[in-house]
Protein backbone atom coordinates (compact mmCIF):
# COMPACT_ATOMS: atom_id res chain seq x y z
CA UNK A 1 32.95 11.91 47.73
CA UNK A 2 30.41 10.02 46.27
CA UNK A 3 31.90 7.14 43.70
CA UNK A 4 30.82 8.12 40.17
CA UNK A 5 28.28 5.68 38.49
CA UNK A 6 29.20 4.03 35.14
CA UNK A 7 26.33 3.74 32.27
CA UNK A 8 24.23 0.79 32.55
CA UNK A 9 22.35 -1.22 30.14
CA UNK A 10 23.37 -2.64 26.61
CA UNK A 11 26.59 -0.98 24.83
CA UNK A 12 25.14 1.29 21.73
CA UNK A 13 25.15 -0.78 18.45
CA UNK A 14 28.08 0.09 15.36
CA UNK A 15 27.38 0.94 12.25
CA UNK A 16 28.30 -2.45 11.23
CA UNK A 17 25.88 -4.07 13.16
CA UNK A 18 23.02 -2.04 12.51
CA UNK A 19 23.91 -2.56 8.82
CA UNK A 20 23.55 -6.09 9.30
CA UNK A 21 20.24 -6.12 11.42
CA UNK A 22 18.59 -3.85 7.79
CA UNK A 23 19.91 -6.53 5.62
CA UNK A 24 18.79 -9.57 8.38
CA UNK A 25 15.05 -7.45 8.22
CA UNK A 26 15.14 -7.04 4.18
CA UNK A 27 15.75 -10.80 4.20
CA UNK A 28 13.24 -11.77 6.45
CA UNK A 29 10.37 -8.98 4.86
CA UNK A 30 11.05 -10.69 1.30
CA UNK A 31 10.75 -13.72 2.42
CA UNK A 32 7.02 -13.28 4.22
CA UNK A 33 6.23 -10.85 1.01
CA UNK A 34 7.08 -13.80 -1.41
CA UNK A 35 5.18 -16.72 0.88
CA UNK A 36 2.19 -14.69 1.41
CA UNK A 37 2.23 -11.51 -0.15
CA UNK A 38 2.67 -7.75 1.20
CA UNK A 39 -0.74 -7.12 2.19
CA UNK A 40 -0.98 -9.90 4.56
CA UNK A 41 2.73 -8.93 5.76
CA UNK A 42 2.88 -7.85 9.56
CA UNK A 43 5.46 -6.01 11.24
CA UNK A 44 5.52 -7.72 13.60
CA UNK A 45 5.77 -10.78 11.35
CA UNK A 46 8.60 -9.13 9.99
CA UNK A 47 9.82 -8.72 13.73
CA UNK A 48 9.61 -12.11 14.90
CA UNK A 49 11.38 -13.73 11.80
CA UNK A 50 14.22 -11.57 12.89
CA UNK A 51 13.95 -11.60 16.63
CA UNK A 52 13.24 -8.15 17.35
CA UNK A 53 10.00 -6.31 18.12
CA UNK A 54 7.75 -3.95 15.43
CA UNK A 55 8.62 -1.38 17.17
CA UNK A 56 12.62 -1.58 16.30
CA UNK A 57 11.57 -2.55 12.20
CA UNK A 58 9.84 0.76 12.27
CA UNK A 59 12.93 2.15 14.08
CA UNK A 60 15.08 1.06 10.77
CA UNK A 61 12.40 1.23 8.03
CA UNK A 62 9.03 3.57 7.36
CA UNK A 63 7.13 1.16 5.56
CA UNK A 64 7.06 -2.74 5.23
CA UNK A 65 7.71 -2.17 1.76
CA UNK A 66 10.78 0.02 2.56
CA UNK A 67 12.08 -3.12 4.13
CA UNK A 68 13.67 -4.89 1.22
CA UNK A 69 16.09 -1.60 0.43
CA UNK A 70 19.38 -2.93 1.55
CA UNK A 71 18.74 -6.08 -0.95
CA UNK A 72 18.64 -3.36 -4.00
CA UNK A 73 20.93 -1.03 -3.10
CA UNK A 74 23.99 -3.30 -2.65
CA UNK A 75 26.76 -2.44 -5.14
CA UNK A 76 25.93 0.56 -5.66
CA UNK A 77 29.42 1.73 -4.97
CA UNK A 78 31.49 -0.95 -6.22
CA UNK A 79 29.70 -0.68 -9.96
CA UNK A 80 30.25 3.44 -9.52
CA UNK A 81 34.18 2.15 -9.24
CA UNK A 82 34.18 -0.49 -11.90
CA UNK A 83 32.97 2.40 -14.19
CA UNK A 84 35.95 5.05 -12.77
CA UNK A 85 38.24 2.27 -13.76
CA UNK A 86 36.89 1.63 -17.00
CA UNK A 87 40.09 1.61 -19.33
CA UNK A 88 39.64 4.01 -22.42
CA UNK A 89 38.86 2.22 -25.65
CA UNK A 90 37.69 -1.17 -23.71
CA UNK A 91 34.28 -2.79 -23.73
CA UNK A 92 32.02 -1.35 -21.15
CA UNK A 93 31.37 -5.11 -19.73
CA UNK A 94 34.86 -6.03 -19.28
CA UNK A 95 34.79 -2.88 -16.75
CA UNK A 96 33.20 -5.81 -14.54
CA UNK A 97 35.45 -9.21 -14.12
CA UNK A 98 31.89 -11.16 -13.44
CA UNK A 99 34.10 -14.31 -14.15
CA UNK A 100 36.76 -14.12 -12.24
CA UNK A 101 36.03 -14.78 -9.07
CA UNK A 102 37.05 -12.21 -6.78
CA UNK A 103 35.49 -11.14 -3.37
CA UNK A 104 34.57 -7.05 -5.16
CA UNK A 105 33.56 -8.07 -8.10
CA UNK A 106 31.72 -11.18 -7.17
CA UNK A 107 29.60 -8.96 -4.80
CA UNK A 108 27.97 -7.32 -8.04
CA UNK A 109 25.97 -10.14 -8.90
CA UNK A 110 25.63 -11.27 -4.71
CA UNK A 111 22.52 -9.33 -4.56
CA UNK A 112 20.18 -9.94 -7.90
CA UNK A 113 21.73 -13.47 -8.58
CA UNK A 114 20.02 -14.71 -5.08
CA UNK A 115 17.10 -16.32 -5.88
CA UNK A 116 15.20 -13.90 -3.00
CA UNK A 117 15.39 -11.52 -4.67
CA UNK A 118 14.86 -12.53 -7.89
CA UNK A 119 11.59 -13.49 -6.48
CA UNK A 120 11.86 -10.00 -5.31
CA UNK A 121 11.70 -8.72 -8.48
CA UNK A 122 9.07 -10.15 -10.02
CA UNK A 123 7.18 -9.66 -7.17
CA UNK A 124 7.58 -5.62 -8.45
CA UNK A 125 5.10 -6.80 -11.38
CA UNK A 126 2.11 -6.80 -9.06
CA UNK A 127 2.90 -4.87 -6.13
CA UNK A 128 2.78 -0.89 -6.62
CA UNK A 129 4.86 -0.22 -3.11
CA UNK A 130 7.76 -2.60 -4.06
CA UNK A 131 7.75 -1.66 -7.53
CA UNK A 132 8.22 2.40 -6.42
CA UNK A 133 10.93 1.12 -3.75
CA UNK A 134 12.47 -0.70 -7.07
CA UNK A 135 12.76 2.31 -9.14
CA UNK A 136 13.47 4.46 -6.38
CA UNK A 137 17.16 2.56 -5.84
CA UNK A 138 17.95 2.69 -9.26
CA UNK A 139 16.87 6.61 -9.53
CA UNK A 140 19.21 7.26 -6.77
CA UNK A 141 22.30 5.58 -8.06
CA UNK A 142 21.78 7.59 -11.11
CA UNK A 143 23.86 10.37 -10.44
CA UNK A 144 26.24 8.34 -8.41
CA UNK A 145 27.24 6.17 -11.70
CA UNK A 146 27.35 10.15 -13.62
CA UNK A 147 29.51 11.00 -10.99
CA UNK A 148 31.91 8.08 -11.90
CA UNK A 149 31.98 8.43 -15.33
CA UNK A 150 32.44 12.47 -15.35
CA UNK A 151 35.59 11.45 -13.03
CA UNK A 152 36.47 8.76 -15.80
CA UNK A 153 36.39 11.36 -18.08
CA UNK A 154 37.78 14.23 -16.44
CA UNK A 155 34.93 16.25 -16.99
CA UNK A 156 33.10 18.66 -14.37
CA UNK A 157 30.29 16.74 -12.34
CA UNK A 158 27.42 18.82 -14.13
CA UNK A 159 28.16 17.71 -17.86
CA UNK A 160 25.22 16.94 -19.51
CA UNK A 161 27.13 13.94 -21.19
CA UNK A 162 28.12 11.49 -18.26
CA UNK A 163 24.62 11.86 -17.14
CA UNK A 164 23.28 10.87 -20.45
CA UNK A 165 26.04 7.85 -19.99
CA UNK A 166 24.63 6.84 -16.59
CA UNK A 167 20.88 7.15 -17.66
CA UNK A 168 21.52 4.26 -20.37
CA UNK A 169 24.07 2.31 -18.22
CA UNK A 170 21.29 2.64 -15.39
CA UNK A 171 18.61 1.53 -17.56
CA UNK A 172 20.53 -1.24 -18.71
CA UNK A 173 21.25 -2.45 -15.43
CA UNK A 174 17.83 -2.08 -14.37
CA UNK A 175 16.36 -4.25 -17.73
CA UNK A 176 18.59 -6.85 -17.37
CA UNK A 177 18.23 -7.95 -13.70
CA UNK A 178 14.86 -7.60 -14.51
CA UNK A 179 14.65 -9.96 -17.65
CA UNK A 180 17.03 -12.55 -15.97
CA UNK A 181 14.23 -12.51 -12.74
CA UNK A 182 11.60 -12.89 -15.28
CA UNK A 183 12.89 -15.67 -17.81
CA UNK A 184 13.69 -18.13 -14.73
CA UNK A 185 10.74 -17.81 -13.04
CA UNK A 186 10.08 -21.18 -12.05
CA UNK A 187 12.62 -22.87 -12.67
CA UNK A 188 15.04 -24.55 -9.83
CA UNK A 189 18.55 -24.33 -11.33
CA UNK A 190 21.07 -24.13 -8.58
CA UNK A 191 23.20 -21.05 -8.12
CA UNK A 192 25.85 -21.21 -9.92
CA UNK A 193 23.53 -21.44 -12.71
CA UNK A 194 21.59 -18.46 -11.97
CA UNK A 195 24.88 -16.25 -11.88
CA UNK A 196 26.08 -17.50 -14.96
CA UNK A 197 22.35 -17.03 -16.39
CA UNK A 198 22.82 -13.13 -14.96
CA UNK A 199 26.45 -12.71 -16.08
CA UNK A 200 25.51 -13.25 -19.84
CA UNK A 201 22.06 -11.20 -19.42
CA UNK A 202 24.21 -7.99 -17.68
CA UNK A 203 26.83 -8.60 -20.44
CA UNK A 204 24.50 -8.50 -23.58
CA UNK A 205 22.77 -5.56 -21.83
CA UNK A 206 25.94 -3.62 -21.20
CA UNK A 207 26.89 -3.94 -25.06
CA UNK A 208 24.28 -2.85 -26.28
CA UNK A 209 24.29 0.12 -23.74
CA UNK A 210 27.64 1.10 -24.93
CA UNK A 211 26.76 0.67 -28.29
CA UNK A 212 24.33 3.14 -28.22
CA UNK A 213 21.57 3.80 -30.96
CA UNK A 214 21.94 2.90 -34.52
């Protein structure tokens, strides 16, 4: 009987690891966009910073500009929890323990509080592909955050109300990061400085979310 062969070649990758390879390729592509700018970004540029070929960006991304993703979509999640938490008759910041320390809540300000992609972001001024990959992230966690706060509020997932919530909550997200990016371009302050500089920007635009029009 002939002996059965095993599979040769590398093991397949996890999920894990693959998730870390996007966010080692969003690091590197910002990077390259920021030094030089996206038109005279490569692929394989983006490939060698990283130590894998074109051909395997392109298996994890479309576009160059598709590249930075993972950057702007961390937290997602853990700010769609924060809000299901939310205590009834609470401020809407306190919903998010920026302060404290802690390894979930601390990851909410990881991502726009590095000063990559704050550079990032104001690189969304000028560039038309970065600036629709921007918006893109934050039009998709839309309905995750109305999800949330229909849960919060025991109301069915298709109120018109928890969507209206998430559209301002969203938009004040979105200004905020934004404005911090903006009012410290330039400067060099180190980074516990720059998270303390976001953590009052997110709280004054979270207030004034929840406080609605007057």
């Amino acid at each position: 009987m002939a002996a059965t062969r095993g599979r040769t070649g590398r093991p397949p990758l996890t999920e894990e690891r693959k998730a870390e390879i996007r966010l080692e390729i969003a690091r590197a592509a910002v990077d390259l966009f920021v030094a030089q700018g996206v038109a005279a970004t490569t692929g394989d540029q983006i490939g060698r910073a990283v130590g894998i070929s074109a051909r395997t960006v392109w298996r994890y991304f479309p576009t160059k500009e598709s590249c930075v993703r993972p950057l702007l979509t961390a937290g997602a999640e853990l700010i769609a929890d924060s809000l299901r938490r939310w205590r009834p008759g609470h401020p809407l910041d306190e919903a998010f323990d920026f302060e404290q320390g802690t390894e979930r809540d601390g990851r909410l300000l990881a991502g726009p509080a590095h000063t990559t992609v704050g550079a990032l972001v104001r690189l969304t001024r000028t560039e038309p592909g970065l600036r629709a990959v921007w918006l893109q992230t934050y039009d998709e966690a839309e309905p995750v955050f109305a999800r949330a706060l229909a849960e919060r509020a025991g109301l069915p997932a298709d109120d018109l109300r928890p969507a209206i919530q998430a559209a301002m909550f969203n938009a004040a997200l979105r200004a905020a990061v934004e404005h911090h990016a903006w009012e410290t371009a330039g400067t060099d302050g180190d980074a516990a400085s720059a998270r303390a500089g976001l953590t009052t920007t997110l709280r004054t635009a979270l207030r004034t979310a929840a406080a609605g029009l007057t």
